[in-house]
N, C-alpha and C. Protein backbone atom coordinates (compact mmCIF):
# COMPACT_ATOMS: atom_id res chain seq x y z
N UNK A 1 0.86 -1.18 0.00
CA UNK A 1 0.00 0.00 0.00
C UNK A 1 0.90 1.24 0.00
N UNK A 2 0.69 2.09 -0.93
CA UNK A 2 1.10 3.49 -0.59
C UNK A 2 1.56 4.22 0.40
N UNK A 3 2.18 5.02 0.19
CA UNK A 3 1.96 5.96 1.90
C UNK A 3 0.40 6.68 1.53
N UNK A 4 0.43 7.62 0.31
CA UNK A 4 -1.05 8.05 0.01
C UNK A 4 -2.24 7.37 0.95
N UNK A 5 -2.32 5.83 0.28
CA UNK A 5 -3.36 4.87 0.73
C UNK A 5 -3.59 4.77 2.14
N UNK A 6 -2.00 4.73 2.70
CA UNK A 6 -2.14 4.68 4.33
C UNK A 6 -2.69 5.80 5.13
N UNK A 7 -2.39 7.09 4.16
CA UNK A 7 -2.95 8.08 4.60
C UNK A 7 -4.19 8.27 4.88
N UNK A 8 -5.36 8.23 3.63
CA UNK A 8 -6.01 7.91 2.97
C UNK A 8 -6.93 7.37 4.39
N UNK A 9 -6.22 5.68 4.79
CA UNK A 9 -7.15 5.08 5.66
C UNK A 9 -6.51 5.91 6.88
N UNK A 10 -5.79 6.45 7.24
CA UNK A 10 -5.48 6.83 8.95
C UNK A 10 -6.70 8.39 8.78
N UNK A 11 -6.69 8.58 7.78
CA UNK A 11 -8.19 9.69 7.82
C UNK A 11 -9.52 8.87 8.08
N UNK A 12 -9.76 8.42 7.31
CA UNK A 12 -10.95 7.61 7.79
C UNK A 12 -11.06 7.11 9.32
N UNK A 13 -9.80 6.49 9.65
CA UNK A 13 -9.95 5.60 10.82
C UNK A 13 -10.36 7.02 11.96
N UNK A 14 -9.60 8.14 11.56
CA UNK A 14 -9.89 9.21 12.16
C UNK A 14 -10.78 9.61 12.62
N UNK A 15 -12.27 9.70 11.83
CA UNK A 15 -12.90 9.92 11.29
C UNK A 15 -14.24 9.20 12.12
N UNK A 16 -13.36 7.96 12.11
CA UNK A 16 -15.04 6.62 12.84
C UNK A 16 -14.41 7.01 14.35
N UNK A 17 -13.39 7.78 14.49
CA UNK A 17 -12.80 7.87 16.20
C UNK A 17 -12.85 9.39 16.19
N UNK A 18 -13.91 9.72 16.09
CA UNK A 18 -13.49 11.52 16.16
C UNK A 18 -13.50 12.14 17.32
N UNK A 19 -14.25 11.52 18.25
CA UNK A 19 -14.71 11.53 19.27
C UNK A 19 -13.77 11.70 20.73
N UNK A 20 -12.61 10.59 20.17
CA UNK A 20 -11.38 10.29 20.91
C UNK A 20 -10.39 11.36 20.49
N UNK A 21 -10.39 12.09 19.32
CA UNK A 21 -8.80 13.18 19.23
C UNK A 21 -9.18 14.20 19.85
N UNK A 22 -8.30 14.50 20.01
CA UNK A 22 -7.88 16.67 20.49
C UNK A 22 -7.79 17.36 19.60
N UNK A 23 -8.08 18.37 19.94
CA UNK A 23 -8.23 19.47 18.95
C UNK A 23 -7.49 19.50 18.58
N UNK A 24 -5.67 19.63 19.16
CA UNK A 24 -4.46 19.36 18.08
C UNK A 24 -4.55 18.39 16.98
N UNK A 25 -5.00 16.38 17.71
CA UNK A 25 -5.27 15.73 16.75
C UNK A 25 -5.91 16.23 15.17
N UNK A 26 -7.06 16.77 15.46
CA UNK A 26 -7.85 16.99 14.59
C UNK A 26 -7.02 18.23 13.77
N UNK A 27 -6.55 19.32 13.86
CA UNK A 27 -5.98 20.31 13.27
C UNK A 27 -4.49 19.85 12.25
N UNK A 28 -3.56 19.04 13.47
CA UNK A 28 -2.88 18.48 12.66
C UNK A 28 -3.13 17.23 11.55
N UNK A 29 -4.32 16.41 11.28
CA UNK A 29 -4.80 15.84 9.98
C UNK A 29 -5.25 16.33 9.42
N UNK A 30 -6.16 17.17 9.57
CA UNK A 30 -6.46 18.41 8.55
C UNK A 30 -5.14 19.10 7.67
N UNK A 31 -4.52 19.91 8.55
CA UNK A 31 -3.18 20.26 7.83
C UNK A 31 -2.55 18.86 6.90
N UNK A 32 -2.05 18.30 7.58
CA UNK A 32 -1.74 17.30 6.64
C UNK A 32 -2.66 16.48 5.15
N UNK A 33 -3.96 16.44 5.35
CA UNK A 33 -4.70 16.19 4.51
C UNK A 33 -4.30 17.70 3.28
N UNK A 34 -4.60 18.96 3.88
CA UNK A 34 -4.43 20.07 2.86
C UNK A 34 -3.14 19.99 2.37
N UNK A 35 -2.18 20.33 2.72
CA UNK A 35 -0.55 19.72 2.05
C UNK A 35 -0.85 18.68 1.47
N UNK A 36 -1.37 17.62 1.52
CA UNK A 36 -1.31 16.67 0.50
C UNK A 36 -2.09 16.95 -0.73
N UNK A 37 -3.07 17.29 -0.32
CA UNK A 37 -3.96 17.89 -1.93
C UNK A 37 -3.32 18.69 -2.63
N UNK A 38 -2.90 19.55 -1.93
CA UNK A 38 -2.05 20.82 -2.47
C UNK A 38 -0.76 20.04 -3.41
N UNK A 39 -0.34 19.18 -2.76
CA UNK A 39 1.12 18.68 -3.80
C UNK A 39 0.48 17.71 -4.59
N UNK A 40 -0.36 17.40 -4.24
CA UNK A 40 -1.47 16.06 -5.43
C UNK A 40 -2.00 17.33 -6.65
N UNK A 41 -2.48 18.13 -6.31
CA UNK A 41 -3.03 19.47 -7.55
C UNK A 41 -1.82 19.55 -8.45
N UNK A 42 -2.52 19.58 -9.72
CA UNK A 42 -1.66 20.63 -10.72
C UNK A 42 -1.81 22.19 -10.16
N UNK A 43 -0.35 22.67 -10.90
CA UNK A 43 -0.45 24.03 -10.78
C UNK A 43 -1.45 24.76 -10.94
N UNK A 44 -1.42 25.84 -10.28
CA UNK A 44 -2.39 26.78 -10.90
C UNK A 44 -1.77 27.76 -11.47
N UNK A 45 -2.82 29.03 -12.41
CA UNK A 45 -2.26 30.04 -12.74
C UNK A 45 -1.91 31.14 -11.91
N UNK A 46 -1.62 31.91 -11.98
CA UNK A 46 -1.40 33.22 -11.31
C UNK A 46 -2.47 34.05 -10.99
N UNK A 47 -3.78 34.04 -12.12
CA UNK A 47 -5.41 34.46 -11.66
C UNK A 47 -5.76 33.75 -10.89
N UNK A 48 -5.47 32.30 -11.19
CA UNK A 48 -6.94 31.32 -9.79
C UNK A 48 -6.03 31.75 -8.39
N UNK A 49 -4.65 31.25 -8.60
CA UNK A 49 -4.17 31.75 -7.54
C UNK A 49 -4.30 33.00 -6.29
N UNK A 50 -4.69 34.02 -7.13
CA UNK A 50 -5.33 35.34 -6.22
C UNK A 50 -6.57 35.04 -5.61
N UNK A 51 -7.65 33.94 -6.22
CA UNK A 51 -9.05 33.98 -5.35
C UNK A 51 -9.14 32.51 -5.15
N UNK A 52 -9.82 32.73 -4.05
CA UNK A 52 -9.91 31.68 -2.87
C UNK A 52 -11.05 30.53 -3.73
N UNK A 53 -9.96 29.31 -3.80
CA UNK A 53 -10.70 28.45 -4.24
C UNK A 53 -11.24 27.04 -3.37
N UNK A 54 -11.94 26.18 -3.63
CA UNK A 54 -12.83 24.88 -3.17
C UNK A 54 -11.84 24.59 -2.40
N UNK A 55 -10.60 24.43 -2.79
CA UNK A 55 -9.40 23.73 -1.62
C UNK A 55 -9.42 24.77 -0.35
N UNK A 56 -9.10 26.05 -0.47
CA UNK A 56 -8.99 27.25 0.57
C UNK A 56 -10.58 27.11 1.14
N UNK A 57 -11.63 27.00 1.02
CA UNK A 57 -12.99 26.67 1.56
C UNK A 57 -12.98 25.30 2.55
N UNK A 58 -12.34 24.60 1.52
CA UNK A 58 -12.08 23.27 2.48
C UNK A 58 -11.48 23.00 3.72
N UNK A 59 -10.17 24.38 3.43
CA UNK A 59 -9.01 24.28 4.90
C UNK A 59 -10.12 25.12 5.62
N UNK A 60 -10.70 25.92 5.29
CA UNK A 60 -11.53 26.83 6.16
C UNK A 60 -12.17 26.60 6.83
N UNK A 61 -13.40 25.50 6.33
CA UNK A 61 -14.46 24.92 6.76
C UNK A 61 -13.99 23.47 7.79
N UNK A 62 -13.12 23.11 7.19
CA UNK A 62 -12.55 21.66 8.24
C UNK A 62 -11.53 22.59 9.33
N UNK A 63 -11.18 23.27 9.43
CA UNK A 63 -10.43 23.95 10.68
C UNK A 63 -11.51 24.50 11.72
N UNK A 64 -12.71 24.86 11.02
CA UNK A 64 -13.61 25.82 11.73
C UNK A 64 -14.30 24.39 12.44
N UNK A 65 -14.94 23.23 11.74
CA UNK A 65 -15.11 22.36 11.91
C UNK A 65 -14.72 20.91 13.63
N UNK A 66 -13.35 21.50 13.39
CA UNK A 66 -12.41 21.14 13.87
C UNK A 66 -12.18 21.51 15.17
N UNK A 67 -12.93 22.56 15.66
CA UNK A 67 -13.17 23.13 17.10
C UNK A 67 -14.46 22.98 17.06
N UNK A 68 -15.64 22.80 16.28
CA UNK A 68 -17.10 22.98 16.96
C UNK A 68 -17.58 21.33 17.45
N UNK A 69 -18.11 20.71 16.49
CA UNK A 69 -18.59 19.58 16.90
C UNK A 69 -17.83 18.58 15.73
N UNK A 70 -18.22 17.15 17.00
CA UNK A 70 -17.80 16.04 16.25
C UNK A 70 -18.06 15.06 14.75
N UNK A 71 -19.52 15.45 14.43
CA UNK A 71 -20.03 15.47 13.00
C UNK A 71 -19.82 15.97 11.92
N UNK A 72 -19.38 17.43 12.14
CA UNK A 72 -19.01 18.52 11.05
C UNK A 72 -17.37 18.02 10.68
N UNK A 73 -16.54 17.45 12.23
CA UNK A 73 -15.31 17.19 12.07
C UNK A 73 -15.49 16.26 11.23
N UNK A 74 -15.76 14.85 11.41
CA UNK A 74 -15.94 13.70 11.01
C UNK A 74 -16.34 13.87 9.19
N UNK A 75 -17.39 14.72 9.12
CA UNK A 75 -17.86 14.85 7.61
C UNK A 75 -16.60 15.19 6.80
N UNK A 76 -15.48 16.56 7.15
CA UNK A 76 -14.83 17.05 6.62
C UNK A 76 -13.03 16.74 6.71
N UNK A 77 -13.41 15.30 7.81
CA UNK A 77 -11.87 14.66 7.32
C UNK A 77 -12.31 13.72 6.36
N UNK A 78 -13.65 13.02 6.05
CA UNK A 78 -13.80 11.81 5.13
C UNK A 78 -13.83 12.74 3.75
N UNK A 79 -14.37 14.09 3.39
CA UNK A 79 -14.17 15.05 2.34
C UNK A 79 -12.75 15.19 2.11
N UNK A 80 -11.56 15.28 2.97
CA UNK A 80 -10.42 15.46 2.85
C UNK A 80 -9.56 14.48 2.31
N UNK A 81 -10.26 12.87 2.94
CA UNK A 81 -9.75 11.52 2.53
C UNK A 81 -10.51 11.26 0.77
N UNK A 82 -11.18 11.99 0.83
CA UNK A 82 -12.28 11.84 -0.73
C UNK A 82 -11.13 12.46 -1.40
N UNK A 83 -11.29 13.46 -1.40
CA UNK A 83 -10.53 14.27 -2.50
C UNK A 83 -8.85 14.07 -2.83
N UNK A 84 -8.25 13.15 -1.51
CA UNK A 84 -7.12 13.28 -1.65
C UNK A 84 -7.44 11.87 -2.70
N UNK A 85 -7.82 10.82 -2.45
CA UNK A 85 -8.32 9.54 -3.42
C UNK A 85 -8.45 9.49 -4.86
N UNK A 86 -9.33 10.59 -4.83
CA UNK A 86 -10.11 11.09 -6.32
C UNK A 86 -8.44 12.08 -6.54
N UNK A 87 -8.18 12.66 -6.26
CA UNK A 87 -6.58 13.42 -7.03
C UNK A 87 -5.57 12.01 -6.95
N UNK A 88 -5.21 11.51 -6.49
CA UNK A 88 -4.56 10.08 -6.36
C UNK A 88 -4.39 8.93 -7.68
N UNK A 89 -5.77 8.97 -7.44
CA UNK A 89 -5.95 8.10 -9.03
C UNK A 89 -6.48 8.99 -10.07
N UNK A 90 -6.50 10.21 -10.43
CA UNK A 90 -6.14 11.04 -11.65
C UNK A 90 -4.50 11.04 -11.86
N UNK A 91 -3.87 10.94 -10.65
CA UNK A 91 -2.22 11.07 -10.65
C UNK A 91 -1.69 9.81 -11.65
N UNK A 92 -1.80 8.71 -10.91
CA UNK A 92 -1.61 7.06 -11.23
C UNK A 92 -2.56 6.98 -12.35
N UNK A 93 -3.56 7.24 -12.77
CA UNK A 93 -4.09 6.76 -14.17
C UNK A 93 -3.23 7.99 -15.01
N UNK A 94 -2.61 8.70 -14.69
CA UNK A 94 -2.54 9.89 -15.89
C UNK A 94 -3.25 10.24 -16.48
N UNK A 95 -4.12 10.62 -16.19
CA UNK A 95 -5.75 11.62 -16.66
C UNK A 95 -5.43 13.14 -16.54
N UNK A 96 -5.51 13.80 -17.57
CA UNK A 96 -5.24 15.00 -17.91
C UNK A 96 -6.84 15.53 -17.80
N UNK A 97 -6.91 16.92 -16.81
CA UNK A 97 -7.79 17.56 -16.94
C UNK A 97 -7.68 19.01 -17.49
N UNK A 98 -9.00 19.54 -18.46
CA UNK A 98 -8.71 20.60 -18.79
C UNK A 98 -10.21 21.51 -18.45
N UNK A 99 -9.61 22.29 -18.03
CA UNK A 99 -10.45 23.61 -17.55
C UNK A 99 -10.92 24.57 -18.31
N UNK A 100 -12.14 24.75 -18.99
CA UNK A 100 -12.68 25.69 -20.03
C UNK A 100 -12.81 26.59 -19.03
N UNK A 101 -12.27 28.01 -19.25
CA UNK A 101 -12.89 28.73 -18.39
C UNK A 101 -13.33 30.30 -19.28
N UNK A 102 -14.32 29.82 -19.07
CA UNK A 102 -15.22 31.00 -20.64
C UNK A 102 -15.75 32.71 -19.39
């Protein structure tokens, strides 16, 4: 298995135990989940770059998350384990995405 994959499941496992971390717990997988998306993303340009996109919503909402209750936590580390998955295997299949942006 990957390190990705291991990651991947130590979010989840996170996730069915949310109940049991600390607020550090929870802040530091979050961070780590966002660094990983972030180096799993293609670049961006220099425009998207200036406005706050779905990833920057995501650190937002799972940090804010991350101090209130245990459900909102739980929803937004398995969103974090989603997306890192779904960028994972666009990586390993080599699937090129392209962005119309009209």
């Amino acid at each position: 298995m990957s390190s990705t994959n291991d990651f991947i499941a130590e979010l989840v496992r996170a996730a069915n135990e949310v109940e049991k971390l600390s607020l550090s717990e929870r802040i530091r997988l979050i961070g780590r989940g966002m660094t990983t998306i972030r180096q799993l993303r293609p670049p961006r340009t220099d425009k998207e770059a200036r406005r706050m996109d779905d990833v920057d919503r995501l650190e937002t909402r799972s940090i804010q998350a991350a101090t209130s209750c245990n459900d909102e936590t739980r929803n937004r580390l398995i969103e974090i384990a989603a997306m890192i998955r779904d960028l994972h295997i666009v990586l390993d299949t080599g699937t090129e995405i392209e962005i119309d942006q009209k």
